[in-house]
PDB file of N, CA and C in Angstrom:
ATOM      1  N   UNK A   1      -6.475  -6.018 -38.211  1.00  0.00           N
ATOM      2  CA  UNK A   1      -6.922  -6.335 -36.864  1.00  0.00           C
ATOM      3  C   UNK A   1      -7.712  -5.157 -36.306  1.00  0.00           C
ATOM      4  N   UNK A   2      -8.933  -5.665 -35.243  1.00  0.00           N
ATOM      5  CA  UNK A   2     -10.216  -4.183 -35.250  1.00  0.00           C
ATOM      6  C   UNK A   2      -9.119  -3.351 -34.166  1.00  0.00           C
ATOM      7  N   UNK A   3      -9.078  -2.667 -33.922  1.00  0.00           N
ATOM      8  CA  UNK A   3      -8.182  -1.565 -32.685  1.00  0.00           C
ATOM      9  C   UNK A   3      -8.570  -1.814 -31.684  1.00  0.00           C
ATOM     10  N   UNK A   4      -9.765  -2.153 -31.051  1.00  0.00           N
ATOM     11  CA  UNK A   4     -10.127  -2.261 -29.698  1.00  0.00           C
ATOM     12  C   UNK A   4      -9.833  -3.691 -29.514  1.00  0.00           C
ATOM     13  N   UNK A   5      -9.238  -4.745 -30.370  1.00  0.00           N
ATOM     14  CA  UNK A   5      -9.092  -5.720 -29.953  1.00  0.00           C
ATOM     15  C   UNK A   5      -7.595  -5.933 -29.924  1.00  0.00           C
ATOM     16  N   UNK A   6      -6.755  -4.345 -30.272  1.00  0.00           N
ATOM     17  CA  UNK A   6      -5.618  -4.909 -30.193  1.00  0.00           C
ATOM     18  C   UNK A   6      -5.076  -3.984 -28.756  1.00  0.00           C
ATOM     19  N   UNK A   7      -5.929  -3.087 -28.325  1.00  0.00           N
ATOM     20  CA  UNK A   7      -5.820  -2.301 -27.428  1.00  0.00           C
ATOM     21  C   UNK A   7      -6.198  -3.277 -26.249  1.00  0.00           C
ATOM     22  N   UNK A   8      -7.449  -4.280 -25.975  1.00  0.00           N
ATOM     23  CA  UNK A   8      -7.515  -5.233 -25.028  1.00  0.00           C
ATOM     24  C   UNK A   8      -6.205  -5.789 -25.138  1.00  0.00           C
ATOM     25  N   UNK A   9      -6.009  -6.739 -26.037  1.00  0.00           N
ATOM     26  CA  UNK A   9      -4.499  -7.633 -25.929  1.00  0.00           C
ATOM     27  C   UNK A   9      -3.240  -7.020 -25.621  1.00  0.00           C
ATOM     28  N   UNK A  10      -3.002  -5.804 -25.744  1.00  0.00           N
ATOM     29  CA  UNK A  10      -1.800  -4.988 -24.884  1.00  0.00           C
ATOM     30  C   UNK A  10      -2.113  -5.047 -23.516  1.00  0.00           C
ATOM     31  N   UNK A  11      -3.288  -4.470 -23.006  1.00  0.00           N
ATOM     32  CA  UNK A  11      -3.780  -4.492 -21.973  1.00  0.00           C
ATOM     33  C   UNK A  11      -3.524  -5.799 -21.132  1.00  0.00           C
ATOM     34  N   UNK A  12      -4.313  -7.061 -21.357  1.00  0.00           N
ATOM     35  CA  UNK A  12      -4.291  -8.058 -20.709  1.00  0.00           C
ATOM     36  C   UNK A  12      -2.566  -8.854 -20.503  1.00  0.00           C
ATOM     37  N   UNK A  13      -1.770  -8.598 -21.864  1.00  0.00           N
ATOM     38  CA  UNK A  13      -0.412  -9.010 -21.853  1.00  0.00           C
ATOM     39  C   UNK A  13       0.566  -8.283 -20.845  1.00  0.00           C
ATOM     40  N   UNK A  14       0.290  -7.193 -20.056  1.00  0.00           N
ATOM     41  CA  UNK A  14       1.093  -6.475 -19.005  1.00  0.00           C
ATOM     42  C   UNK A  14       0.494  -6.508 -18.040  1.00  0.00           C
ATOM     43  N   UNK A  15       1.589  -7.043 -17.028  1.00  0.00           N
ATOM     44  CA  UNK A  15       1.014  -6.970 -15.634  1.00  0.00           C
ATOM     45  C   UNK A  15       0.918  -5.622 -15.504  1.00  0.00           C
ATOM     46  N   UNK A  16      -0.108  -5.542 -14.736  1.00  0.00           N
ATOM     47  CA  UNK A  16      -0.481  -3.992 -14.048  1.00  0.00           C
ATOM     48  C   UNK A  16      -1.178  -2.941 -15.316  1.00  0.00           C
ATOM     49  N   UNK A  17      -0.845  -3.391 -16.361  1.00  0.00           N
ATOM     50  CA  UNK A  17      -1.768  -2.554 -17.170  1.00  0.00           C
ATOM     51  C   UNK A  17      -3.221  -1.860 -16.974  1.00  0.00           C
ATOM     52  N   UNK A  18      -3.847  -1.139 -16.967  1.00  0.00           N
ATOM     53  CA  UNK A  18      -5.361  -1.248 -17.100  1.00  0.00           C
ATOM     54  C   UNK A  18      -5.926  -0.645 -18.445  1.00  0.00           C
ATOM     55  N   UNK A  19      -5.312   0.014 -19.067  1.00  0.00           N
ATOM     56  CA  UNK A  19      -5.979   0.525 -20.104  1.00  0.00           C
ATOM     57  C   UNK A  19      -5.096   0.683 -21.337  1.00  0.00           C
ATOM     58  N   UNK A  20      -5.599   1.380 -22.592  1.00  0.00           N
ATOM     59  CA  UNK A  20      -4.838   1.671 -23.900  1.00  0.00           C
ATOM     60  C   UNK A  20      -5.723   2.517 -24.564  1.00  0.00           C
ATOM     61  N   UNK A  21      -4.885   3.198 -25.124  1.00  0.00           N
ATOM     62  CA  UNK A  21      -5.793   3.921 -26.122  1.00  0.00           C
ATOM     63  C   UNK A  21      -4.835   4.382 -27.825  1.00  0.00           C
ATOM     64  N   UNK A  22      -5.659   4.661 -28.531  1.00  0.00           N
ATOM     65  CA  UNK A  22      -5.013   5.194 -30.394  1.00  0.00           C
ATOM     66  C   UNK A  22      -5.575   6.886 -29.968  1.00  0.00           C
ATOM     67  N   UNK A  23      -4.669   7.821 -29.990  1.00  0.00           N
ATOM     68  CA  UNK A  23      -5.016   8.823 -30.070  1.00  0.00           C
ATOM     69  C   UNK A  23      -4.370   9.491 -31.006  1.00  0.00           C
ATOM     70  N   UNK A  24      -4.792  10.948 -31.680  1.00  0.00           N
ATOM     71  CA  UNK A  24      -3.785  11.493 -32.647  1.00  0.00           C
ATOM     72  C   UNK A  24      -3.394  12.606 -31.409  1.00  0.00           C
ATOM     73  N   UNK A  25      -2.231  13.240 -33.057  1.00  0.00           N
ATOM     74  CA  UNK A  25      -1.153  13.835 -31.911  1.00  0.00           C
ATOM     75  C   UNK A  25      -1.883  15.349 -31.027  1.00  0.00           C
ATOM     76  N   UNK A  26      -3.170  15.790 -31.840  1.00  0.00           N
ATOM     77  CA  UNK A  26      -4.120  16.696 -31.350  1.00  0.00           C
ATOM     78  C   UNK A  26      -4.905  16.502 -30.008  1.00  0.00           C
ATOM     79  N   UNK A  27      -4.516  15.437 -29.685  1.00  0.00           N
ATOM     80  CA  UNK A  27      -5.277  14.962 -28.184  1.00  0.00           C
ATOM     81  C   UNK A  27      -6.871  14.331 -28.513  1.00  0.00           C
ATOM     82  N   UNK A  28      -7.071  13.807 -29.692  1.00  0.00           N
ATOM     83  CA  UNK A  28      -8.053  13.526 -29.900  1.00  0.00           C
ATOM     84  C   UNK A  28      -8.299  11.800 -29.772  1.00  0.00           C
ATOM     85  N   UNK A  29      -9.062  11.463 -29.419  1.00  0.00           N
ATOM     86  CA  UNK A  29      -8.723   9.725 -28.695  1.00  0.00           C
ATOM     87  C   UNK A  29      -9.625   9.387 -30.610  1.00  0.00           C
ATOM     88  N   UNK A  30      -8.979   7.877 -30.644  1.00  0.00           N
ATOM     89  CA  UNK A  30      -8.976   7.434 -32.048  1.00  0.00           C
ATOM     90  C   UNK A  30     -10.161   6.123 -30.850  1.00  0.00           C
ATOM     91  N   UNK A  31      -9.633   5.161 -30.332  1.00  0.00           N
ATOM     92  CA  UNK A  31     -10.260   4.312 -29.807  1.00  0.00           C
ATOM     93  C   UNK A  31      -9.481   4.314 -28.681  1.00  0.00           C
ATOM     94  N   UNK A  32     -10.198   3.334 -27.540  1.00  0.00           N
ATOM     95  CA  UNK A  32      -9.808   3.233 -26.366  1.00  0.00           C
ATOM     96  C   UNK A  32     -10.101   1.707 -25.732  1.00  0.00           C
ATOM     97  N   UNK A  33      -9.720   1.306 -24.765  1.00  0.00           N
ATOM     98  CA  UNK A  33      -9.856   0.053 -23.995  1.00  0.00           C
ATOM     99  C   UNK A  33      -9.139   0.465 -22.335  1.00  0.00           C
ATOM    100  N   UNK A  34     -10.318  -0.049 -21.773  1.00  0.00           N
ATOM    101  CA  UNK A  34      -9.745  -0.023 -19.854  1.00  0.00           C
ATOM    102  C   UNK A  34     -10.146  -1.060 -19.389  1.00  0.00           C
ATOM    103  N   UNK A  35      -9.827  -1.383 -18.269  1.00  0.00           N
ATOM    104  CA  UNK A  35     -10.269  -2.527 -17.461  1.00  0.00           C
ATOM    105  C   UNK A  35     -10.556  -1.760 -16.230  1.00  0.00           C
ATOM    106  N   UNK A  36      -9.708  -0.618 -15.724  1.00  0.00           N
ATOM    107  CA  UNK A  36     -10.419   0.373 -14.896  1.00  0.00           C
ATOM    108  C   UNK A  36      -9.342   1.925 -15.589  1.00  0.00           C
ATOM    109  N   UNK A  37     -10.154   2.967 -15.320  1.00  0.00           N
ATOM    110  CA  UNK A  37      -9.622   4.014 -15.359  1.00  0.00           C
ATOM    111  C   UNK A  37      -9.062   4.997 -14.222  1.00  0.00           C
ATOM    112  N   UNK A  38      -7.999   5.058 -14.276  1.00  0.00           N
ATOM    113  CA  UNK A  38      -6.891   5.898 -13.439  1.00  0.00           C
ATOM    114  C   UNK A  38      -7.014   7.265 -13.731  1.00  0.00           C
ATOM    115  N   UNK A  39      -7.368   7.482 -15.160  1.00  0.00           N
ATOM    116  CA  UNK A  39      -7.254   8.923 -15.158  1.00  0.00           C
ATOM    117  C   UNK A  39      -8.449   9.462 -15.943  1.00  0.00           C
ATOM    118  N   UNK A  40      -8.493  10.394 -16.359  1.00  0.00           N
ATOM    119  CA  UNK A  40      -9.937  10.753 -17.007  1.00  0.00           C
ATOM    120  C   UNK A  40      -9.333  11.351 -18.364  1.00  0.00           C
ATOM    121  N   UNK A  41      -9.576  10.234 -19.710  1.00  0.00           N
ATOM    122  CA  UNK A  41      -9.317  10.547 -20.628  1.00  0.00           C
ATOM    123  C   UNK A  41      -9.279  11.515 -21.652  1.00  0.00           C
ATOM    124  N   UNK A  42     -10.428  12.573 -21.137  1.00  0.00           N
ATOM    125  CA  UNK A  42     -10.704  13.603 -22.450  1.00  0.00           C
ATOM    126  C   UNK A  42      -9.578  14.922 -21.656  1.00  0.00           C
ATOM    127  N   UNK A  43      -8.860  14.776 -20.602  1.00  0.00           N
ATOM    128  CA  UNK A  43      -7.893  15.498 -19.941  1.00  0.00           C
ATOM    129  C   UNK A  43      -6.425  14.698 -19.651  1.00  0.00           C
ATOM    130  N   UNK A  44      -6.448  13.472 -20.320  1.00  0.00           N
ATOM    131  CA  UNK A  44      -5.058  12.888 -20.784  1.00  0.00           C
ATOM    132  C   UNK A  44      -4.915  13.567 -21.705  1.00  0.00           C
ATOM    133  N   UNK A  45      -6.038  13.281 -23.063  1.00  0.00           N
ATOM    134  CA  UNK A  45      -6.167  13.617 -24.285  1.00  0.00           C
ATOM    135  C   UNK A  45      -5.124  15.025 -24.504  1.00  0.00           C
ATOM    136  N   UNK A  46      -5.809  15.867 -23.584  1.00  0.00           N
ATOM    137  CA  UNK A  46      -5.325  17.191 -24.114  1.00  0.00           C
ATOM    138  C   UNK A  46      -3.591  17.547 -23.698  1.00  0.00           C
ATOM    139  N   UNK A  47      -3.374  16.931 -22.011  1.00  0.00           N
ATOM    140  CA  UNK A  47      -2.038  16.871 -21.675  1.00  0.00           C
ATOM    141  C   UNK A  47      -0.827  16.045 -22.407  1.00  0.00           C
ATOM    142  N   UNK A  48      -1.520  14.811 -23.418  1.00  0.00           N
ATOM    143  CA  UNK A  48      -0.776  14.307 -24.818  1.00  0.00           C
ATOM    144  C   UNK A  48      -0.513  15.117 -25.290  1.00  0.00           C
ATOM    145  N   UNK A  49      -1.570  15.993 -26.029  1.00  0.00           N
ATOM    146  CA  UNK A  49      -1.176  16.251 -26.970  1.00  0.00           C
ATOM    147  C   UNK A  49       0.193  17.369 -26.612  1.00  0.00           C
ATOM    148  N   UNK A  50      -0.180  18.210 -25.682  1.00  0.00           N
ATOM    149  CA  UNK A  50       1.092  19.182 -25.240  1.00  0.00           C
ATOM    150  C   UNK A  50       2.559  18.477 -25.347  1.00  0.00           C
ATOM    151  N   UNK A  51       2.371  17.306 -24.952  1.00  0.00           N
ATOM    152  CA  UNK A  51       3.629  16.203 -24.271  1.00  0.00           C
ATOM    153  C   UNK A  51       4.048  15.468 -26.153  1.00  0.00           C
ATOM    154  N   UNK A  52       3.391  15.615 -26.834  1.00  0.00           N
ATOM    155  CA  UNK A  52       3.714  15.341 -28.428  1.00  0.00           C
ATOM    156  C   UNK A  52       4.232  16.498 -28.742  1.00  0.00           C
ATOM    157  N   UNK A  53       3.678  17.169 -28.794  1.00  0.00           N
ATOM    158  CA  UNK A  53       4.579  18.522 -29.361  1.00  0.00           C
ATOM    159  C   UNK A  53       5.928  18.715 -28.994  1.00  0.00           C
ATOM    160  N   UNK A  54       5.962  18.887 -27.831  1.00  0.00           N
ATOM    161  CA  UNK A  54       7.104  19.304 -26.550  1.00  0.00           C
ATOM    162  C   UNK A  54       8.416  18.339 -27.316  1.00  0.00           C
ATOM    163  N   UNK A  55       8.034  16.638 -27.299  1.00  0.00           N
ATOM    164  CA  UNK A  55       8.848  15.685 -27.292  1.00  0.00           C
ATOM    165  C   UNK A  55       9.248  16.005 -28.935  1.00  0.00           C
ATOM    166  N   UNK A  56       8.542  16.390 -30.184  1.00  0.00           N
ATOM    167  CA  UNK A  56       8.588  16.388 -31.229  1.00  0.00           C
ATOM    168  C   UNK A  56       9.419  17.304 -31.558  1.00  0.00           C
ATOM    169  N   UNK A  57       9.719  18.433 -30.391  1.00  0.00           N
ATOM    170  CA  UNK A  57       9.920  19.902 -30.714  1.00  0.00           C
ATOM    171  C   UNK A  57      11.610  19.336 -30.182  1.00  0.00           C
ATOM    172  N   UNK A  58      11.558  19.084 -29.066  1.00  0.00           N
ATOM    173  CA  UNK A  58      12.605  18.468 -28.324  1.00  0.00           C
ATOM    174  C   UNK A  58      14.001  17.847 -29.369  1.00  0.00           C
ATOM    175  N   UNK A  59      13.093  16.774 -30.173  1.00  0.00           N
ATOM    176  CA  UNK A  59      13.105  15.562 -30.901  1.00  0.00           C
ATOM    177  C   UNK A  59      14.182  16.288 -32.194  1.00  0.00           C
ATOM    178  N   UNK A  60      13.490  17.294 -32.682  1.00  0.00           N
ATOM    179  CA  UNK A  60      14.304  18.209 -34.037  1.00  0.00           C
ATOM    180  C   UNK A  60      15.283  18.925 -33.842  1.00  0.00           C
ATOM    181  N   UNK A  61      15.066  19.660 -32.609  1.00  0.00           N
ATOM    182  CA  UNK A  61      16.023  20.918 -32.033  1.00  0.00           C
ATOM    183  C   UNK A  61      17.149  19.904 -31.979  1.00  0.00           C
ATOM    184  N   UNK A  62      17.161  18.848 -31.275  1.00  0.00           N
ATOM    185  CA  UNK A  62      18.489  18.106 -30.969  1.00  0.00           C
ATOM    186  C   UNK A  62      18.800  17.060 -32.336  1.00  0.00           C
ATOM    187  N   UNK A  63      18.072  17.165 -33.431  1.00  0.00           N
ATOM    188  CA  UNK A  63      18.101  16.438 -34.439  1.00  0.00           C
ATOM    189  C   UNK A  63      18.992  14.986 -34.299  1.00  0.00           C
ATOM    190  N   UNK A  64      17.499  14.635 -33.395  1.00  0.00           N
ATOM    191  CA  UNK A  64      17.781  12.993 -33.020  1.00  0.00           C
ATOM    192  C   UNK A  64      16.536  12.489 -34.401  1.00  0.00           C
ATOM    193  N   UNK A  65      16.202  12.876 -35.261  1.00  0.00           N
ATOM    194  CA  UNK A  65      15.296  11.944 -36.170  1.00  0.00           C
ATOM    195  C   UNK A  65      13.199  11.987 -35.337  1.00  0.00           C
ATOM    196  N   UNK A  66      13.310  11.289 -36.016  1.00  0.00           N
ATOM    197  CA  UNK A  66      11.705  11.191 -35.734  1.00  0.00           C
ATOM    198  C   UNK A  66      11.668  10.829 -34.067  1.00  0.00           C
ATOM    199  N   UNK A  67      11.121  10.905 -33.390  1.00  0.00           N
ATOM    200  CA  UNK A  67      11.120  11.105 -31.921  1.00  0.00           C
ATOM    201  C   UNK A  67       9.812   9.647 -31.825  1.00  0.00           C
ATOM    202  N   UNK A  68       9.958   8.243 -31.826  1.00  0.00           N
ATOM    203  CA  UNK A  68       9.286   7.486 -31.764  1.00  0.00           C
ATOM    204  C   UNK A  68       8.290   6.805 -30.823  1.00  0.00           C
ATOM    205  N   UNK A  69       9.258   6.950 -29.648  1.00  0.00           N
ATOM    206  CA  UNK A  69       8.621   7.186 -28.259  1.00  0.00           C
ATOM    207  C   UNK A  69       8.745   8.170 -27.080  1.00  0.00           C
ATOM    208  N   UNK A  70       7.883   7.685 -26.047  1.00  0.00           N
ATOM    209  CA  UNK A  70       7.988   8.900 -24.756  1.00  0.00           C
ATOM    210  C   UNK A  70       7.393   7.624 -23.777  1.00  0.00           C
ATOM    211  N   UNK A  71       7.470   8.486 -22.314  1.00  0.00           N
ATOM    212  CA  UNK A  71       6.635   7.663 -21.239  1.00  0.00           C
ATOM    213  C   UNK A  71       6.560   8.980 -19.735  1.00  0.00           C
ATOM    214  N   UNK A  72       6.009   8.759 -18.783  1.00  0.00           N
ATOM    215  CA  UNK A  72       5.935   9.268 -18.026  1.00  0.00           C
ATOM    216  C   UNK A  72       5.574   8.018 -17.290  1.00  0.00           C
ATOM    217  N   UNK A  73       6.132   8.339 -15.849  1.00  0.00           N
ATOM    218  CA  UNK A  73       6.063   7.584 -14.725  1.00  0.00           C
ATOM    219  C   UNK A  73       5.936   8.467 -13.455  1.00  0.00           C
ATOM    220  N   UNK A  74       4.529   7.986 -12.730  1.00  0.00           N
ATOM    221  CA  UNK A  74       4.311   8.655 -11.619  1.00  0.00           C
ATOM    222  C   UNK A  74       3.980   8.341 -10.564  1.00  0.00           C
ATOM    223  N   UNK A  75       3.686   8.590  -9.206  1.00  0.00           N
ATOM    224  CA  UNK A  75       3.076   8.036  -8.199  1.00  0.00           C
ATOM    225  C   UNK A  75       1.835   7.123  -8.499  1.00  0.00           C
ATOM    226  N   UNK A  76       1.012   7.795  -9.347  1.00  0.00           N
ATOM    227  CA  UNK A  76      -0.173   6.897  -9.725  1.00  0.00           C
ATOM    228  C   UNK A  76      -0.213   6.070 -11.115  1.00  0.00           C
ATOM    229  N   UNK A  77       0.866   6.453 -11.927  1.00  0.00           N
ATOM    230  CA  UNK A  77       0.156   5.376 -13.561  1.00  0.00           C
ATOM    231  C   UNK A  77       1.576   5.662 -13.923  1.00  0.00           C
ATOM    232  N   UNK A  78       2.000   5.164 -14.836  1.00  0.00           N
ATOM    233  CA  UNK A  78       2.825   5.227 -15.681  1.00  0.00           C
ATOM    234  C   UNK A  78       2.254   5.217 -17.176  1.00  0.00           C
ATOM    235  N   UNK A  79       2.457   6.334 -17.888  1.00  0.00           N
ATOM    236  CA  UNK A  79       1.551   6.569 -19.509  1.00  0.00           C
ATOM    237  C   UNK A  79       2.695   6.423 -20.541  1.00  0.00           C
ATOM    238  N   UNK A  80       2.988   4.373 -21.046  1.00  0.00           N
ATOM    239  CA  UNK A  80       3.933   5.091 -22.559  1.00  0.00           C
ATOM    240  C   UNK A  80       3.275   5.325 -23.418  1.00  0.00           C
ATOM    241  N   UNK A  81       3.891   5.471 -24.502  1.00  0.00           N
ATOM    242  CA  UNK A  81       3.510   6.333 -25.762  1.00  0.00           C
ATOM    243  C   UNK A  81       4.025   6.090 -26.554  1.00  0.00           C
ATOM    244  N   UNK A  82       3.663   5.097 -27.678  1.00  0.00           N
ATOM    245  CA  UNK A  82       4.500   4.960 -28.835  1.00  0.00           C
ATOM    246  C   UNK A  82       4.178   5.515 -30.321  1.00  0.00           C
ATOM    247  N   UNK A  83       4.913   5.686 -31.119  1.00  0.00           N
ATOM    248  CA  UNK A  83       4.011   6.384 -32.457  1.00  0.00           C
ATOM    249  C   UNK A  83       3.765   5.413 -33.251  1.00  0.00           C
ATOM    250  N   UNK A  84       2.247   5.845 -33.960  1.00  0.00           N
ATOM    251  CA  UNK A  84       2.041   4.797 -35.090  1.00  0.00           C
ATOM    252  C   UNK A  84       2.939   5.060 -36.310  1.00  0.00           C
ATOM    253  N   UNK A  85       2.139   6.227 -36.690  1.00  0.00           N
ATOM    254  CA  UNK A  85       2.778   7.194 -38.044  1.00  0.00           C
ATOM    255  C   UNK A  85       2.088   8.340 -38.360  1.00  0.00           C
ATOM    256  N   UNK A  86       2.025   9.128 -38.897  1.00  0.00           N
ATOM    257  CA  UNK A  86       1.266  10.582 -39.077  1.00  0.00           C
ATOM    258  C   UNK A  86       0.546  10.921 -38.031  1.00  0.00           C
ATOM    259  N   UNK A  87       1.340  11.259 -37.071  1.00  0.00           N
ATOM    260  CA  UNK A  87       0.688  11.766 -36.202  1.00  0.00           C
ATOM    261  C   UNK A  87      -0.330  11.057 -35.428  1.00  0.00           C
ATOM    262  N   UNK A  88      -0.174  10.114 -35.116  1.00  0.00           N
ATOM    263  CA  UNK A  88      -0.995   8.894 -34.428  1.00  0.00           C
ATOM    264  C   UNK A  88      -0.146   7.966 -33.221  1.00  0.00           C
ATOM    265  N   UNK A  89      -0.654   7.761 -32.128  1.00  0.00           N
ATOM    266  CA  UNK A  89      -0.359   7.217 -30.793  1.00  0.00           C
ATOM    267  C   UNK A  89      -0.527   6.221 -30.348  1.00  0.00           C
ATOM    268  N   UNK A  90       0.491   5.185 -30.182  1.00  0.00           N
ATOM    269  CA  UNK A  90      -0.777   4.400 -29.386  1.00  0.00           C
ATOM    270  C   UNK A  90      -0.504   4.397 -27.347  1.00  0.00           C
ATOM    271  N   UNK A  91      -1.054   4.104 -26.593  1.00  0.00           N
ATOM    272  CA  UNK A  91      -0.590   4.476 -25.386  1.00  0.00           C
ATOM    273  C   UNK A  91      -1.241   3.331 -24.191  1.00  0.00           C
ATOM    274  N   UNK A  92      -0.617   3.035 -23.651  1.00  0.00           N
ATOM    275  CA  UNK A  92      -0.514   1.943 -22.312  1.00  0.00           C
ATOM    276  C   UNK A  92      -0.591   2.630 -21.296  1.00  0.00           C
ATOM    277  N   UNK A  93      -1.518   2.391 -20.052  1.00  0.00           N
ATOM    278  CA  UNK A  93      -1.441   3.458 -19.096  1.00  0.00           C
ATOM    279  C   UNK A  93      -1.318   2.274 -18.140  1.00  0.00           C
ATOM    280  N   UNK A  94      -0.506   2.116 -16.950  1.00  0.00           N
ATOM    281  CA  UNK A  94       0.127   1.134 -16.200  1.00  0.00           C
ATOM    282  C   UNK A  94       0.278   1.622 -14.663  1.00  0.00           C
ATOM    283  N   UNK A  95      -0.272   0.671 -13.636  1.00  0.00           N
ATOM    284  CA  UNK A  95       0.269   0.747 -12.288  1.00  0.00           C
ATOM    285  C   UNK A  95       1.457   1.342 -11.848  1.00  0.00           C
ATOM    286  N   UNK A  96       1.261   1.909 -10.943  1.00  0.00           N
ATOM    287  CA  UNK A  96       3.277   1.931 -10.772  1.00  0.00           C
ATOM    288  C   UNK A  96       3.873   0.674 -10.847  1.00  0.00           C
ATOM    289  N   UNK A  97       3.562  -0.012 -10.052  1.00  0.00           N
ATOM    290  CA  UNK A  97       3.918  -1.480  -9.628  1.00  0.00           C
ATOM    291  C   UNK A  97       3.784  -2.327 -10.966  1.00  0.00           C
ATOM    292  N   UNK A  98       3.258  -1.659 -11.972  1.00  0.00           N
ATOM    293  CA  UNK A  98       3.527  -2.856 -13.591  1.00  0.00           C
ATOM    294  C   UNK A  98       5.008  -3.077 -13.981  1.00  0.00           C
ATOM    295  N   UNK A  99       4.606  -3.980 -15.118  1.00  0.00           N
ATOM    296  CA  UNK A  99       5.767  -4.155 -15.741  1.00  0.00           C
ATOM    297  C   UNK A  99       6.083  -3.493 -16.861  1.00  0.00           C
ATOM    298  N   UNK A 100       7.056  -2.490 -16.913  1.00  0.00           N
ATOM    299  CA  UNK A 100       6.863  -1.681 -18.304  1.00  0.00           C
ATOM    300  C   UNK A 100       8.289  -2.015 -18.842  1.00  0.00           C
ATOM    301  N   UNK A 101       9.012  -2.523 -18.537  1.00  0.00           N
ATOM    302  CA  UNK A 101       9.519  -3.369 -19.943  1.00  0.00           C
ATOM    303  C   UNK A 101       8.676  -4.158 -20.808  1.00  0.00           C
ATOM    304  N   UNK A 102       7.934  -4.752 -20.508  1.00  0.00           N
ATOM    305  CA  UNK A 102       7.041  -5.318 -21.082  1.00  0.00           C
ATOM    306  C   UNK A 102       6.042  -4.585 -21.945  1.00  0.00           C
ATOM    307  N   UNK A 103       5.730  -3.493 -21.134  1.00  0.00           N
ATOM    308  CA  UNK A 103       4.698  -2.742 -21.579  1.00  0.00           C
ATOM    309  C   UNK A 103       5.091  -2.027 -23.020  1.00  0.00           C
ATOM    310  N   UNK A 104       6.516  -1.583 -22.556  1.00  0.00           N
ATOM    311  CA  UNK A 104       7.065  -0.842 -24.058  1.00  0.00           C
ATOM    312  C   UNK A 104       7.028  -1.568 -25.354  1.00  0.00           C
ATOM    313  N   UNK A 105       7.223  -3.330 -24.796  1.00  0.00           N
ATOM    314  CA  UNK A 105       7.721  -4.353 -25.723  1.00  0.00           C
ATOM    315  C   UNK A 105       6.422  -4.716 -26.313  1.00  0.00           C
ATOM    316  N   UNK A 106       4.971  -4.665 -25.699  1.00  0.00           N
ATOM    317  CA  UNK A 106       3.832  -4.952 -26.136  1.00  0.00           C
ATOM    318  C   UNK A 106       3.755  -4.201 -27.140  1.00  0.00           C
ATOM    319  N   UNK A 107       3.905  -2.521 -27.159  1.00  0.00           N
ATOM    320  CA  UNK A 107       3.475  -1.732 -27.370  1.00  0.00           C
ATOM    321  C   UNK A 107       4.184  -1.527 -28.887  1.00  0.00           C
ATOM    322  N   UNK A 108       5.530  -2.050 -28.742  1.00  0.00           N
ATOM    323  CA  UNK A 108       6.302  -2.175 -29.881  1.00  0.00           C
ATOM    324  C   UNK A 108       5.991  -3.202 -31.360  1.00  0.00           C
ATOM    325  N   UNK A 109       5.541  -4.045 -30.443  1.00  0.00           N
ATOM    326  CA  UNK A 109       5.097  -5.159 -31.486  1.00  0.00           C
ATOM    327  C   UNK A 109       3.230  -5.134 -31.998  1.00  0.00           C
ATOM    328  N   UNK A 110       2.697  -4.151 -30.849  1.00  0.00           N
ATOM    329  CA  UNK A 110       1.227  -3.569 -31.457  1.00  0.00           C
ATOM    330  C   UNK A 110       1.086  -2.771 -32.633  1.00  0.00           C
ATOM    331  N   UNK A 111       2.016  -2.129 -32.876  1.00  0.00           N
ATOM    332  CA  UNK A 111       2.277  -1.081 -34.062  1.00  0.00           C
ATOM    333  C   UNK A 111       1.810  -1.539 -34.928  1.00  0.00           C
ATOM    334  N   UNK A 112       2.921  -2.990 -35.681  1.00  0.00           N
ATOM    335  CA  UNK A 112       2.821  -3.264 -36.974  1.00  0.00           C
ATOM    336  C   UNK A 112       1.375  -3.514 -37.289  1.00  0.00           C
ATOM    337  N   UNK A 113       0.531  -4.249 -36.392  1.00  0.00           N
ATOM    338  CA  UNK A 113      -0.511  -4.554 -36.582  1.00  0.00           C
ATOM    339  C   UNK A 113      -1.735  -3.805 -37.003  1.00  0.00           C
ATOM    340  N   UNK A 114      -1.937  -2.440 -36.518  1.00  0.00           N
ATOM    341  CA  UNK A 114      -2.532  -1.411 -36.772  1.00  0.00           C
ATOM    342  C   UNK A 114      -2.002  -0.289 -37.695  1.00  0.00           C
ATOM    343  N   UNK A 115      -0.605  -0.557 -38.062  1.00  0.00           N
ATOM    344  CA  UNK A 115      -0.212   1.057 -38.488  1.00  0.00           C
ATOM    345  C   UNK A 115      -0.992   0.800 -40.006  1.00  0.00           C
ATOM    346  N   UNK A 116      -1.018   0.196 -40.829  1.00  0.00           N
ATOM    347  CA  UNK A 116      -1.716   0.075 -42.017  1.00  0.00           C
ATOM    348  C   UNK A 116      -2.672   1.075 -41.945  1.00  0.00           C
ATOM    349  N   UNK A 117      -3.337   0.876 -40.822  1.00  0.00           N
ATOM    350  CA  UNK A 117      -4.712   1.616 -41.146  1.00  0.00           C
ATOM    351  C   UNK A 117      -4.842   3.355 -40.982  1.00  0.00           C
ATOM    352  N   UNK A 118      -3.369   3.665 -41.128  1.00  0.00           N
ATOM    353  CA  UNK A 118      -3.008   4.842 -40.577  1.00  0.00           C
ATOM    354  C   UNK A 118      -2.811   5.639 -41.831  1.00  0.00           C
TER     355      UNK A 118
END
């Protein structure tokens, strides 16, 4: 499946969603999809990648296993974050007011579809 068409269909399947993106864990955007932008991506990019490390670093020290997801929730967006595999992201950026049960659950079942290509 092409990535920007699986990054729209996360998108459109959550209320309040507006955007998605495949980034690696370097802050480097793989592909992207918005319907509007909340934040300015090439400065998500880089605050990911800090927030991968951190969670990864987090993740071993307490030797909970591979550290699969994260999220942040804020006055303005809510950013989850799920892992593909080697170091690869995929990420939902959401209203406050969305639905992020949903969003996690999109995001969960987007994986299989793309991780191949990883």
């Amino acid at each position: 499946m092409d990535f920007k068409e699986v990054l729209k269909e996360a998108v459109e399947s959550v209320d309040g969603a507006v955007s998605a993106l495949i980034i690696a864990s370097d802050g480097i955007p793989v592909e992207e999809y918005y319907d509007e932008r909340l934040l300015d991506m090439g400065d998500l990019g880089a605050e990911i990648a800090a927030m991968i490390r951190d969670v990864e670093t987090a993740a071993n020290d307490l030797k909970l296993g591979d550290a699969k997801e994260f999220s942040i929730i804020s006055d303005i967006c809510g950013i989850l974050m799920r892992k593909i595999k080697n170091g690869y992201y995929l990420g939902l950026i959401i209203r406050p007011d969305g639905n992020y049960g949903k969003g996690r659950f999109v995001l969960k079942m987007a994986v299989p579809k793309i991780e191949t290509e990883f």
